[in-house]
C-alpha atoms as a PDB file:
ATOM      1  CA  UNK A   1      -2.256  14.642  -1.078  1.00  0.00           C
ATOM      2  CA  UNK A   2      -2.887  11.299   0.013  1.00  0.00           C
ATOM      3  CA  UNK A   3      -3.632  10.321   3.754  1.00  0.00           C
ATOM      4  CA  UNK A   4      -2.257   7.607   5.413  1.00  0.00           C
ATOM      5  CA  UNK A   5      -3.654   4.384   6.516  1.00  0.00           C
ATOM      6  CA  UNK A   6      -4.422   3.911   9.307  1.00  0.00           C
ATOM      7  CA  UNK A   7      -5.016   7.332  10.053  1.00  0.00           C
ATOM      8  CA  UNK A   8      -2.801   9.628  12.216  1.00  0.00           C
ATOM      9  CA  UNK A   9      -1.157  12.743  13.078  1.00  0.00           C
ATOM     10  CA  UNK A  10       2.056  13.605  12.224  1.00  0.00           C
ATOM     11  CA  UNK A  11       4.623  15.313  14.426  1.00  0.00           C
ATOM     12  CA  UNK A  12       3.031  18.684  13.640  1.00  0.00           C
ATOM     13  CA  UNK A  13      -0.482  17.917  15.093  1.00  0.00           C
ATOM     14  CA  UNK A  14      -1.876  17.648  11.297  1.00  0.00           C
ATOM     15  CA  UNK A  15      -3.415  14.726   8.888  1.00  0.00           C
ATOM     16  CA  UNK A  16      -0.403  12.084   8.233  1.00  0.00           C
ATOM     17  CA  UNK A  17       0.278  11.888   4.034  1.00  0.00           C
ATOM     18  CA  UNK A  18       1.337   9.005   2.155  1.00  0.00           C
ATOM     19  CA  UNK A  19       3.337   9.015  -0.617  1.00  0.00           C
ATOM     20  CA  UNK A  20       1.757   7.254  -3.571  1.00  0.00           C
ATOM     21  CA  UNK A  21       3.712   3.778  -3.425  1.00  0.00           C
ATOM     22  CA  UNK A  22       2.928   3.872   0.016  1.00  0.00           C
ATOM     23  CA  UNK A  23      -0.827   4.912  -0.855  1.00  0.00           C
ATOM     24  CA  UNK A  24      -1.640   2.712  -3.312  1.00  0.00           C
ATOM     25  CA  UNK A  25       0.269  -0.483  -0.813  1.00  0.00           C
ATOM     26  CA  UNK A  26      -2.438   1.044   1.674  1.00  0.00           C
ATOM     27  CA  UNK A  27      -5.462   0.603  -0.340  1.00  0.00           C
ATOM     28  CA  UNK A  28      -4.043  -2.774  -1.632  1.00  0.00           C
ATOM     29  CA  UNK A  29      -4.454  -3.590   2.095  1.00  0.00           C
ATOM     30  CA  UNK A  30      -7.574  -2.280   2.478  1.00  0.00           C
ATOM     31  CA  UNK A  31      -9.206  -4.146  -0.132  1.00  0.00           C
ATOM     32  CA  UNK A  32      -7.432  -6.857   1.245  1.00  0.00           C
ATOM     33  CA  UNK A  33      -9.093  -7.067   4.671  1.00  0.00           C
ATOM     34  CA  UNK A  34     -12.351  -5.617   4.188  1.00  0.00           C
ATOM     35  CA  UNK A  35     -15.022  -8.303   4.197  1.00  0.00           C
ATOM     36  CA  UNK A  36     -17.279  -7.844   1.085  1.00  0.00           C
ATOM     37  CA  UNK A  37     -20.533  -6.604   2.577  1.00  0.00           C
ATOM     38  CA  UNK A  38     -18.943  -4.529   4.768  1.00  0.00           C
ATOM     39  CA  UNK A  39     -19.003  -1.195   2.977  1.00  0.00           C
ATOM     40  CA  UNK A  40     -22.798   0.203   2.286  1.00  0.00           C
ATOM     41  CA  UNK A  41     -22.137   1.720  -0.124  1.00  0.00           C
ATOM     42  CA  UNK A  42     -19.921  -0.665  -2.052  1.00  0.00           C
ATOM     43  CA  UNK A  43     -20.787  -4.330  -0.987  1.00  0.00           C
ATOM     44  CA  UNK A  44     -18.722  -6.090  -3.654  1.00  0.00           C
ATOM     45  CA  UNK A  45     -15.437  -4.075  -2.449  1.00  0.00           C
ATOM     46  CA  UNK A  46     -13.395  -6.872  -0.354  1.00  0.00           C
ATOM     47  CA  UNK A  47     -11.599  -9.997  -0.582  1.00  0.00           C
ATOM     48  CA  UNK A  48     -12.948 -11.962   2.071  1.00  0.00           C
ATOM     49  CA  UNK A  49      -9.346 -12.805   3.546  1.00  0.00           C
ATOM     50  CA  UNK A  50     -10.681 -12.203   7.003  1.00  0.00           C
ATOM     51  CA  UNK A  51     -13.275 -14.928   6.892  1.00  0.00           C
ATOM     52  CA  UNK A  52     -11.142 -17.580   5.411  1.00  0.00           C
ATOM     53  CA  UNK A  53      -8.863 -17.559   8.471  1.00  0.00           C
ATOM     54  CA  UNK A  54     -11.503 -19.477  10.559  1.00  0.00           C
ATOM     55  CA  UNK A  55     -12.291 -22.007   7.896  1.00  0.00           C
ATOM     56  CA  UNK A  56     -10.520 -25.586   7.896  1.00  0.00           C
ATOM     57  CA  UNK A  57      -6.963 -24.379   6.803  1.00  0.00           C
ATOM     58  CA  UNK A  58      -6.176 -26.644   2.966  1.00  0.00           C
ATOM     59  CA  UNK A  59      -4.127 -25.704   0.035  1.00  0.00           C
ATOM     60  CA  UNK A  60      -7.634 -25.926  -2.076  1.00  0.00           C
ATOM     61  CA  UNK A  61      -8.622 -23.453   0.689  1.00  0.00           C
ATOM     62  CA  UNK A  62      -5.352 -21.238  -0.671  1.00  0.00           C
ATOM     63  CA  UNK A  63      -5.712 -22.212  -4.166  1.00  0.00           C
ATOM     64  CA  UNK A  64      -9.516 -20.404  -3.774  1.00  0.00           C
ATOM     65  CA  UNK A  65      -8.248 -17.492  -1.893  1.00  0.00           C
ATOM     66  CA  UNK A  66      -5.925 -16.695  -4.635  1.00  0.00           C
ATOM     67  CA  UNK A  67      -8.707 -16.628  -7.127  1.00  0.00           C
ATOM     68  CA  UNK A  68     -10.815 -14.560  -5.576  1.00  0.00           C
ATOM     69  CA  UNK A  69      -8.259 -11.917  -4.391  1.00  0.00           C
ATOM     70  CA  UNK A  70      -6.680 -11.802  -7.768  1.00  0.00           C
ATOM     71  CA  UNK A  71      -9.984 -11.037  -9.189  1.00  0.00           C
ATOM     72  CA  UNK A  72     -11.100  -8.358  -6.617  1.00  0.00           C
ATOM     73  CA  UNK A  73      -7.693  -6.723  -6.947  1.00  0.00           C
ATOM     74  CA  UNK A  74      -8.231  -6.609 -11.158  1.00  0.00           C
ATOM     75  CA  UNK A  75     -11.610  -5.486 -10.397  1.00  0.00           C
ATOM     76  CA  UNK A  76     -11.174  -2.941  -7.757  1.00  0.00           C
ATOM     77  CA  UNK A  77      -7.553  -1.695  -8.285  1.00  0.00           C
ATOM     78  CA  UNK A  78      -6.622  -2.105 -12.045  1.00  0.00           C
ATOM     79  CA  UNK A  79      -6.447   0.953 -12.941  1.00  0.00           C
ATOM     80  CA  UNK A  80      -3.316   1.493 -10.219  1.00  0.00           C
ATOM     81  CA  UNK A  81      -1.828  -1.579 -10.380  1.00  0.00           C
ATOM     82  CA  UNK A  82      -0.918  -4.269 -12.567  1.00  0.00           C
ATOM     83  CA  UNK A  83      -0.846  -7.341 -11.383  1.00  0.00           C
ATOM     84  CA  UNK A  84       2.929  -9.829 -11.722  1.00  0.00           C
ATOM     85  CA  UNK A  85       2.333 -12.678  -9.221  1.00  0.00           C
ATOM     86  CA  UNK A  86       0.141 -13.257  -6.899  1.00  0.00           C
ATOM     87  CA  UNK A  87       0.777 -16.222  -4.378  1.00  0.00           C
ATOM     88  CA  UNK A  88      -1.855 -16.896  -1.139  1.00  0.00           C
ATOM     89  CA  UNK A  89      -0.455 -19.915   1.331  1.00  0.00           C
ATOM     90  CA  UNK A  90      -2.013 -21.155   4.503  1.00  0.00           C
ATOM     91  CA  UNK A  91       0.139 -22.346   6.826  1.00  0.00           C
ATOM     92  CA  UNK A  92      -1.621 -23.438  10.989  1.00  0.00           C
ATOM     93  CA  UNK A  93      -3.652 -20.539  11.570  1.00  0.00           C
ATOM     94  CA  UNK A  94      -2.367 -17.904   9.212  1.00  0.00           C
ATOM     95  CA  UNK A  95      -3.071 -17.118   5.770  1.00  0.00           C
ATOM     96  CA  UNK A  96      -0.076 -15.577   4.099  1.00  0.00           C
ATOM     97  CA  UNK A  97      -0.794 -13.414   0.743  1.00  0.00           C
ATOM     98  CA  UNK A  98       2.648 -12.561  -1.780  1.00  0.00           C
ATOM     99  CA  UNK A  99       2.070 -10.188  -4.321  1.00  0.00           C
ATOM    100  CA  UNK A 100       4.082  -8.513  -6.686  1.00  0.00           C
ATOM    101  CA  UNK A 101       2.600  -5.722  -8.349  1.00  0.00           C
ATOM    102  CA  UNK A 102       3.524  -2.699 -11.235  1.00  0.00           C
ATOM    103  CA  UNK A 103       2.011   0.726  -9.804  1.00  0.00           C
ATOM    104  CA  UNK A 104       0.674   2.179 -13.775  1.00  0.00           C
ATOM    105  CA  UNK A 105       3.245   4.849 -14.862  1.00  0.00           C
ATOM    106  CA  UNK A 106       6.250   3.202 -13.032  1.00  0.00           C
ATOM    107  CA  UNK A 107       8.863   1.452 -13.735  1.00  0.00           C
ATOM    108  CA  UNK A 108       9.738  -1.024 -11.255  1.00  0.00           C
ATOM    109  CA  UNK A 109       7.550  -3.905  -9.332  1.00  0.00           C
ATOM    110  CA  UNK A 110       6.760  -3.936  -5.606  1.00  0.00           C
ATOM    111  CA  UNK A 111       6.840  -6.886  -3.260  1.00  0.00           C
ATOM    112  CA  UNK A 112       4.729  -6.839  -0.120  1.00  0.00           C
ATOM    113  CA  UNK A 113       3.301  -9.819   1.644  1.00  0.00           C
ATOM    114  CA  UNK A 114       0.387  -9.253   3.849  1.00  0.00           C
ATOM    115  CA  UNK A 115      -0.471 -12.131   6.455  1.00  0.00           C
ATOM    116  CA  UNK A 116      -3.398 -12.443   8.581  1.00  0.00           C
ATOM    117  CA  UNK A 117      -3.359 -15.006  11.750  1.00  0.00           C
ATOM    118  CA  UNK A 118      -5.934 -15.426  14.285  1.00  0.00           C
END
């Protein structure tokens, strides 16, 4: 059983459940916007997405992003997920990540863009 992210009931009053695409797209967004630091007991665990929204908006701001996320992703998630492309863009006040990713064990890739604005 997974739970869902964010957490919440379902219909019947009990814990919601994910399925595991839908799981492992959940902790893919976790990591994603979870500030390293943030987590006692795992300071490393994060991307730092959030703070980059409030810094001077560049494509070398981007091009950084991308670095960083793709290596927190490899580091925190390869074992789920392999990595196909992996695109960050910042665009006025929002920071737009593409990725395509290969849950282990399936056979076809998953698109999902997550996009954080102030």
């Amino acid at each position: 059983m997974n739970i869902a992210f964010p957490f919440r009931y379902d219909p019947r009053g009990r814990t919601a459940e994910a399925s595991d695409p839908d799981h492992v797209r959940d902790l893919i967004e976790q990591m994603l916007f979870t500030n390293p630091g943030e987590r006692v007991n795992l300071p490393d665990l994060g991307s730092g997405l959030q703070q980059m929204v409030f810094a001077p908006n560049s494509a070398e701001l981007a091009a950084a992003l991308q670095f960083s996320v793709q290596a927190s992703l490899q580091r925190w998630l390869g074992d789920l997920v392999d990595i196909r492309s992996l695109s960050v863009s910042a665009s006025d006040s929002a920071l737009t990540v593409n990725l395509q990713y290969q849950i282990r064990g399936a056979t076809q890739a998953v698109n999902a863009q997550f996009i954080r604005a102030i």
